[in-house]
C-alpha atoms as a PDB file:
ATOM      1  CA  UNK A   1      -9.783 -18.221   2.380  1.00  0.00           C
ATOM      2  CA  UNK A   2      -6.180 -18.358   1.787  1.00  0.00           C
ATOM      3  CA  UNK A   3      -3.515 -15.552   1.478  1.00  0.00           C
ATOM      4  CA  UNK A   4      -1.771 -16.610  -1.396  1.00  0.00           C
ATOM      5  CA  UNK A   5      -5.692 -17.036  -3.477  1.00  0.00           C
ATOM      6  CA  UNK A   6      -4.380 -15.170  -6.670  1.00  0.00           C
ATOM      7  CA  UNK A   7      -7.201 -11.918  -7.225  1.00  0.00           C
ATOM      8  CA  UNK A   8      -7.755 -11.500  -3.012  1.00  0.00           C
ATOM      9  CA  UNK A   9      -8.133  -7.956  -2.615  1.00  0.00           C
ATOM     10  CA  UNK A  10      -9.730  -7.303   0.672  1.00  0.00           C
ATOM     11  CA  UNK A  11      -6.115  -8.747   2.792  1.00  0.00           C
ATOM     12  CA  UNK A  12      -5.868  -6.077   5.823  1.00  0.00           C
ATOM     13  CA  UNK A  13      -2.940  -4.898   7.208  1.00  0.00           C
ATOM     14  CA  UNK A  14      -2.367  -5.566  10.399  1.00  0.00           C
ATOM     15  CA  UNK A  15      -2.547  -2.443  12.844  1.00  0.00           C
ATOM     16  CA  UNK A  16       1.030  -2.899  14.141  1.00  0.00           C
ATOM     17  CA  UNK A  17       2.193  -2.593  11.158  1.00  0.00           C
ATOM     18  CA  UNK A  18       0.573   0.460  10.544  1.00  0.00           C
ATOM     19  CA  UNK A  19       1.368   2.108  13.855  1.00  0.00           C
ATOM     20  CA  UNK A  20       5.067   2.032  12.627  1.00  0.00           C
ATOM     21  CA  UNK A  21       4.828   3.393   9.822  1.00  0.00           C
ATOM     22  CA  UNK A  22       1.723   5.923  10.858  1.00  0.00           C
ATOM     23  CA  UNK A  23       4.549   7.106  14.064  1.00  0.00           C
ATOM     24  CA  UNK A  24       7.145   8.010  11.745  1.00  0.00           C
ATOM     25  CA  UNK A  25       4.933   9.589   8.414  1.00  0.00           C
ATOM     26  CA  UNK A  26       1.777  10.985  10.145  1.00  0.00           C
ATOM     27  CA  UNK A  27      -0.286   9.556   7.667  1.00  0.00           C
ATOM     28  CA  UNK A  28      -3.860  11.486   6.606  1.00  0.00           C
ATOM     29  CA  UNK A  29      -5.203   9.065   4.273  1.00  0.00           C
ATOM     30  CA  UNK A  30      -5.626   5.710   3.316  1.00  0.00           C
ATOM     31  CA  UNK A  31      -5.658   5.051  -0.439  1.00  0.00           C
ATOM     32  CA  UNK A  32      -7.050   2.119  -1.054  1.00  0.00           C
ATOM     33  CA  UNK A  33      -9.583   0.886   1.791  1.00  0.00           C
ATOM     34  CA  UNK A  34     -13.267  -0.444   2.646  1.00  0.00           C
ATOM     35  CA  UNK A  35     -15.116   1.300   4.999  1.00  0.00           C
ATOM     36  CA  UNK A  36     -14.222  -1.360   7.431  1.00  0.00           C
ATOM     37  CA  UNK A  37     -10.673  -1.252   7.876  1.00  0.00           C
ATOM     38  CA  UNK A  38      -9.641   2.152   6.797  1.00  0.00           C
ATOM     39  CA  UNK A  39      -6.328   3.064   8.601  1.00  0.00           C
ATOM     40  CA  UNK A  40      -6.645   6.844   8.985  1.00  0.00           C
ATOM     41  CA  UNK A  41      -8.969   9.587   9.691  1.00  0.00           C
ATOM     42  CA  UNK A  42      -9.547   9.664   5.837  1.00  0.00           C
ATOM     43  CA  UNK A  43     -10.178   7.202   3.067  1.00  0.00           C
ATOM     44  CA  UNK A  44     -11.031   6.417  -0.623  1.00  0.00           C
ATOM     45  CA  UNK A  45     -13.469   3.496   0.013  1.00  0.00           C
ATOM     46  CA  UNK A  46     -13.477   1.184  -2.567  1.00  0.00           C
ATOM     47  CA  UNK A  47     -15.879  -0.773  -1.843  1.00  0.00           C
ATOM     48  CA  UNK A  48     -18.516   2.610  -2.175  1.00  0.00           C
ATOM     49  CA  UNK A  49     -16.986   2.832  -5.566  1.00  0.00           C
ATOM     50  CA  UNK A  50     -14.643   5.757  -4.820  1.00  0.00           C
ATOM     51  CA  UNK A  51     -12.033   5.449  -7.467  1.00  0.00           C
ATOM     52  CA  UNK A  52      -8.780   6.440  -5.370  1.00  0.00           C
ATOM     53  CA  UNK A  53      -6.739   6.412  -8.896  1.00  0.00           C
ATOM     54  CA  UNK A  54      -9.236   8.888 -10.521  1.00  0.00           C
ATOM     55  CA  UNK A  55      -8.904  11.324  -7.104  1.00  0.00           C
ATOM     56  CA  UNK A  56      -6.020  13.732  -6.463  1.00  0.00           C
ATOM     57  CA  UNK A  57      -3.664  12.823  -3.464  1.00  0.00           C
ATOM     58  CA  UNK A  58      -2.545  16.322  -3.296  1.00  0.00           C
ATOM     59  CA  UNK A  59      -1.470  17.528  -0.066  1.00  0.00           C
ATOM     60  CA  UNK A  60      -2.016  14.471   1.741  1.00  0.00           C
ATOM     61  CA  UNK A  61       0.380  11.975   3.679  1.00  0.00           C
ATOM     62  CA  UNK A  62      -0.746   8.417   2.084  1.00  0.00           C
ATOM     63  CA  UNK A  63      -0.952   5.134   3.485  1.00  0.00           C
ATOM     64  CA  UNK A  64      -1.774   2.682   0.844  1.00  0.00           C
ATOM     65  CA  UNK A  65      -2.337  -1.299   1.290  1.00  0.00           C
ATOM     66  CA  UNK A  66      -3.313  -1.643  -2.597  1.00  0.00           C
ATOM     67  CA  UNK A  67      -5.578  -4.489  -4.032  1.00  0.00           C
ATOM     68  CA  UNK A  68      -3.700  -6.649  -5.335  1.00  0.00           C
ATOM     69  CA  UNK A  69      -5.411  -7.355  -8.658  1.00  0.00           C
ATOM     70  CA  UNK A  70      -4.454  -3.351  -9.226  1.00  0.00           C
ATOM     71  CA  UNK A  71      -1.504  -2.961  -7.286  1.00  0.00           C
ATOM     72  CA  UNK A  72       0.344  -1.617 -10.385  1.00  0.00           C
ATOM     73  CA  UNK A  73      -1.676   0.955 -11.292  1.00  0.00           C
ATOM     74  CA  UNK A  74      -1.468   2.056  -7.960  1.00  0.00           C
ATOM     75  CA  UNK A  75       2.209   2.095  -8.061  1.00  0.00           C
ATOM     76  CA  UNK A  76       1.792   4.212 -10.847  1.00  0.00           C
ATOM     77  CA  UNK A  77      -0.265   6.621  -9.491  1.00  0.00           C
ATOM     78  CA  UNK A  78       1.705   6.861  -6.187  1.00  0.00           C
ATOM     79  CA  UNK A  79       4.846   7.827  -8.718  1.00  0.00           C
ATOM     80  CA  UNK A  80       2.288  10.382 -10.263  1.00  0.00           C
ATOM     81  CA  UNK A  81       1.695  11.771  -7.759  1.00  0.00           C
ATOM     82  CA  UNK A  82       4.317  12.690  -5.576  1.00  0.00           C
ATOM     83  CA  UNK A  83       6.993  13.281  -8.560  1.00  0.00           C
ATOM     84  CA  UNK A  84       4.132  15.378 -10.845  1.00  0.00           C
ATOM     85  CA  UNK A  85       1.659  16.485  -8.004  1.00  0.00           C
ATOM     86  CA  UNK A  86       2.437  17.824  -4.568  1.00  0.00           C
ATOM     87  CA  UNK A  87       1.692  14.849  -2.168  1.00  0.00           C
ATOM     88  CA  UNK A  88       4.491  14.722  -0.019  1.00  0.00           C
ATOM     89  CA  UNK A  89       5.005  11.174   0.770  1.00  0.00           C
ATOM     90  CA  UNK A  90       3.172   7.361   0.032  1.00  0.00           C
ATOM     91  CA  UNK A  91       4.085   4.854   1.526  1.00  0.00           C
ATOM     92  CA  UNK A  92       2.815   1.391   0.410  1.00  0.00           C
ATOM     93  CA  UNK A  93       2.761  -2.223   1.389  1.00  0.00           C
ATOM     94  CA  UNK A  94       3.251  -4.495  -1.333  1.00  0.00           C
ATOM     95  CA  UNK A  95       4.136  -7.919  -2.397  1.00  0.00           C
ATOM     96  CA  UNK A  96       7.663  -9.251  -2.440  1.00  0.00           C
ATOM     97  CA  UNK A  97       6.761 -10.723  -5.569  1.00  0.00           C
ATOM     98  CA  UNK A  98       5.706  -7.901  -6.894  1.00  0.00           C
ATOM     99  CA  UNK A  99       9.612  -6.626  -7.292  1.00  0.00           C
ATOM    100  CA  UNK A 100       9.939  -8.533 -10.654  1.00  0.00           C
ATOM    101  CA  UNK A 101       7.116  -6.587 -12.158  1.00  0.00           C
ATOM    102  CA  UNK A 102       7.283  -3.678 -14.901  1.00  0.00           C
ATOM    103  CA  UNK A 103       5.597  -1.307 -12.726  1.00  0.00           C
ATOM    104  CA  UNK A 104       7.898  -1.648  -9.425  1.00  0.00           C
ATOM    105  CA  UNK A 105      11.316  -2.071 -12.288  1.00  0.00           C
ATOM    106  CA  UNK A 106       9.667   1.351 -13.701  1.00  0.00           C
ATOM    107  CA  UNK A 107       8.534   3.651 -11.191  1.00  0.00           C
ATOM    108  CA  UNK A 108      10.050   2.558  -7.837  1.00  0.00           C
ATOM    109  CA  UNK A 109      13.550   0.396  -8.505  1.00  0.00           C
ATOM    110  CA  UNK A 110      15.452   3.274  -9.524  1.00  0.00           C
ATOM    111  CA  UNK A 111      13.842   6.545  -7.414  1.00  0.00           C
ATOM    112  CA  UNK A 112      12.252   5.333  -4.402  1.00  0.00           C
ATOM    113  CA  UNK A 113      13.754   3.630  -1.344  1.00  0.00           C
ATOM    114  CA  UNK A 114      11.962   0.293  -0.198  1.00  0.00           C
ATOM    115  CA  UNK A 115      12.869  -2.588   1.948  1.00  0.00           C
ATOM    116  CA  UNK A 116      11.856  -6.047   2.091  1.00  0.00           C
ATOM    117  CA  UNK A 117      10.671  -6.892   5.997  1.00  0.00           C
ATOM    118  CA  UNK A 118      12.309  -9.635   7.103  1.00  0.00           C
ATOM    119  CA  UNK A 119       9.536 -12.962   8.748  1.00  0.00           C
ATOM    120  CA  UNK A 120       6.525 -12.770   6.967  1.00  0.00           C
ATOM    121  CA  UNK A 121       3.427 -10.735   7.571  1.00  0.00           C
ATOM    122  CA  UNK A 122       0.471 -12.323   8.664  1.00  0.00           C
ATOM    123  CA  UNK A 123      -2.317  -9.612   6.965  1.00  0.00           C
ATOM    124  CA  UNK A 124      -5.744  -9.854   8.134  1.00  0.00           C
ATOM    125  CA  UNK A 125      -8.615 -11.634   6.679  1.00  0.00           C
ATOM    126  CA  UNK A 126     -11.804  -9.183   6.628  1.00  0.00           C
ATOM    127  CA  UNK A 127     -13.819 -12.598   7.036  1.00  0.00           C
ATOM    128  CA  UNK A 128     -12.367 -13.916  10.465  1.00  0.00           C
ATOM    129  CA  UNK A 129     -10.447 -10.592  11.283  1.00  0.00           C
ATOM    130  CA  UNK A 130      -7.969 -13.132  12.242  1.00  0.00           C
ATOM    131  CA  UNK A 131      -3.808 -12.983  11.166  1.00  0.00           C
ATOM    132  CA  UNK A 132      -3.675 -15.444   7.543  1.00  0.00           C
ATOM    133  CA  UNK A 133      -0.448 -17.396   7.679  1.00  0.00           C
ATOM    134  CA  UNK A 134       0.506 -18.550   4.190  1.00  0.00           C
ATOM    135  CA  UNK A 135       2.034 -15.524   3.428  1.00  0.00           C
ATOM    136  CA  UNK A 136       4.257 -16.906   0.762  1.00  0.00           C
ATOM    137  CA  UNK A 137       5.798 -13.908  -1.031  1.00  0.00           C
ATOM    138  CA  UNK A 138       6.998 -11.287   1.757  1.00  0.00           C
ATOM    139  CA  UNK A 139       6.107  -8.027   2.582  1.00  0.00           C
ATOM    140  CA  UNK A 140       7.945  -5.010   0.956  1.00  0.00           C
ATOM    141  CA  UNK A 141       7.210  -1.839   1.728  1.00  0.00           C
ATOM    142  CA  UNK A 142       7.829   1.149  -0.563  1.00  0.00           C
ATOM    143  CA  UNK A 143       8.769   4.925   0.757  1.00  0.00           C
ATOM    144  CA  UNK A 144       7.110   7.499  -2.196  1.00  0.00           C
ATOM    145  CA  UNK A 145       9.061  10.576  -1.049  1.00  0.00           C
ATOM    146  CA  UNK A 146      10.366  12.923  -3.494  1.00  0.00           C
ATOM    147  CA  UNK A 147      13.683  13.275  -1.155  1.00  0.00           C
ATOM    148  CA  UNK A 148      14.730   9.938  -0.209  1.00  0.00           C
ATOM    149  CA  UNK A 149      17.252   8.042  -2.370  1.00  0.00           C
ATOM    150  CA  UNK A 150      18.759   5.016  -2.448  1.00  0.00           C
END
């Protein structure tokens, strides 16, 4: 399996990844996971058919590794939900590539802070459990949070 296989959903993200971000938001629940690799003590598991985009969000702090064949409608509903619901924060690994798209140029360019990590992440394949390199696009990562600016 290669990362950059257009349609690969199941990519992990690797755990010290998440401890950074999990130190500094306290996360509760992660949005978008299989119950093999979910990141918190709570999770909409996918792969049991729990729709994470049909569920409210409300009240949690969200970690969210989207799959990538939806990752704009869970842009979307990260916007929804912390501009028109009361979830505090989301914070959400995406693509680089993924910048260019209507989605990120609509609901994150112009009220969310996000950076672009510099080196490239090597995610984990739920196959081998092993780092992918071949991350060709970067790694942003997108801070949901109705008071942070750019």
């Amino acid at each position: 399996m290669k990362m950059n296989v257009k349609g690969n959903d199941n990519f992990r993200t690797p755990d010290h990844v998440f401890k950074q971000l999990n130190d500094i938001f306290n996360f509760t629940l992660d949005a978008a996971c299989t119950t093999e690799d979910c990141k918190c003590e709570r999770g909409f598991f996918y792969d049991n058919g729990i729709d994470a985009l049909k569920i409210s969000w409300g009240g949690d702090r969200v970690f969210c590794n989207p799959p990538f064949s939806q990752k704009a409608a869970f842009i979307k509903k990260a916007y929804d939900e912390v501009i028109n619901g009361d979830c505090p924060v989301v914070v959400m690994v995406l693509p680089s590539n993924c910048q260019d798209s209507k989605a990120f140029q609509q609901y994150i360019k112009k009220n969310f802070f996000y950076e672009t990590l510099s080196g490239r992440v090597a995610f984990i394949d739920p196959e081998t459990k092993q780092p992918m390199k071949g991350n060709n696009s970067g790694t942003t990562i997108v801070y949901f949070k109705k008071d942070i600016t750019r």
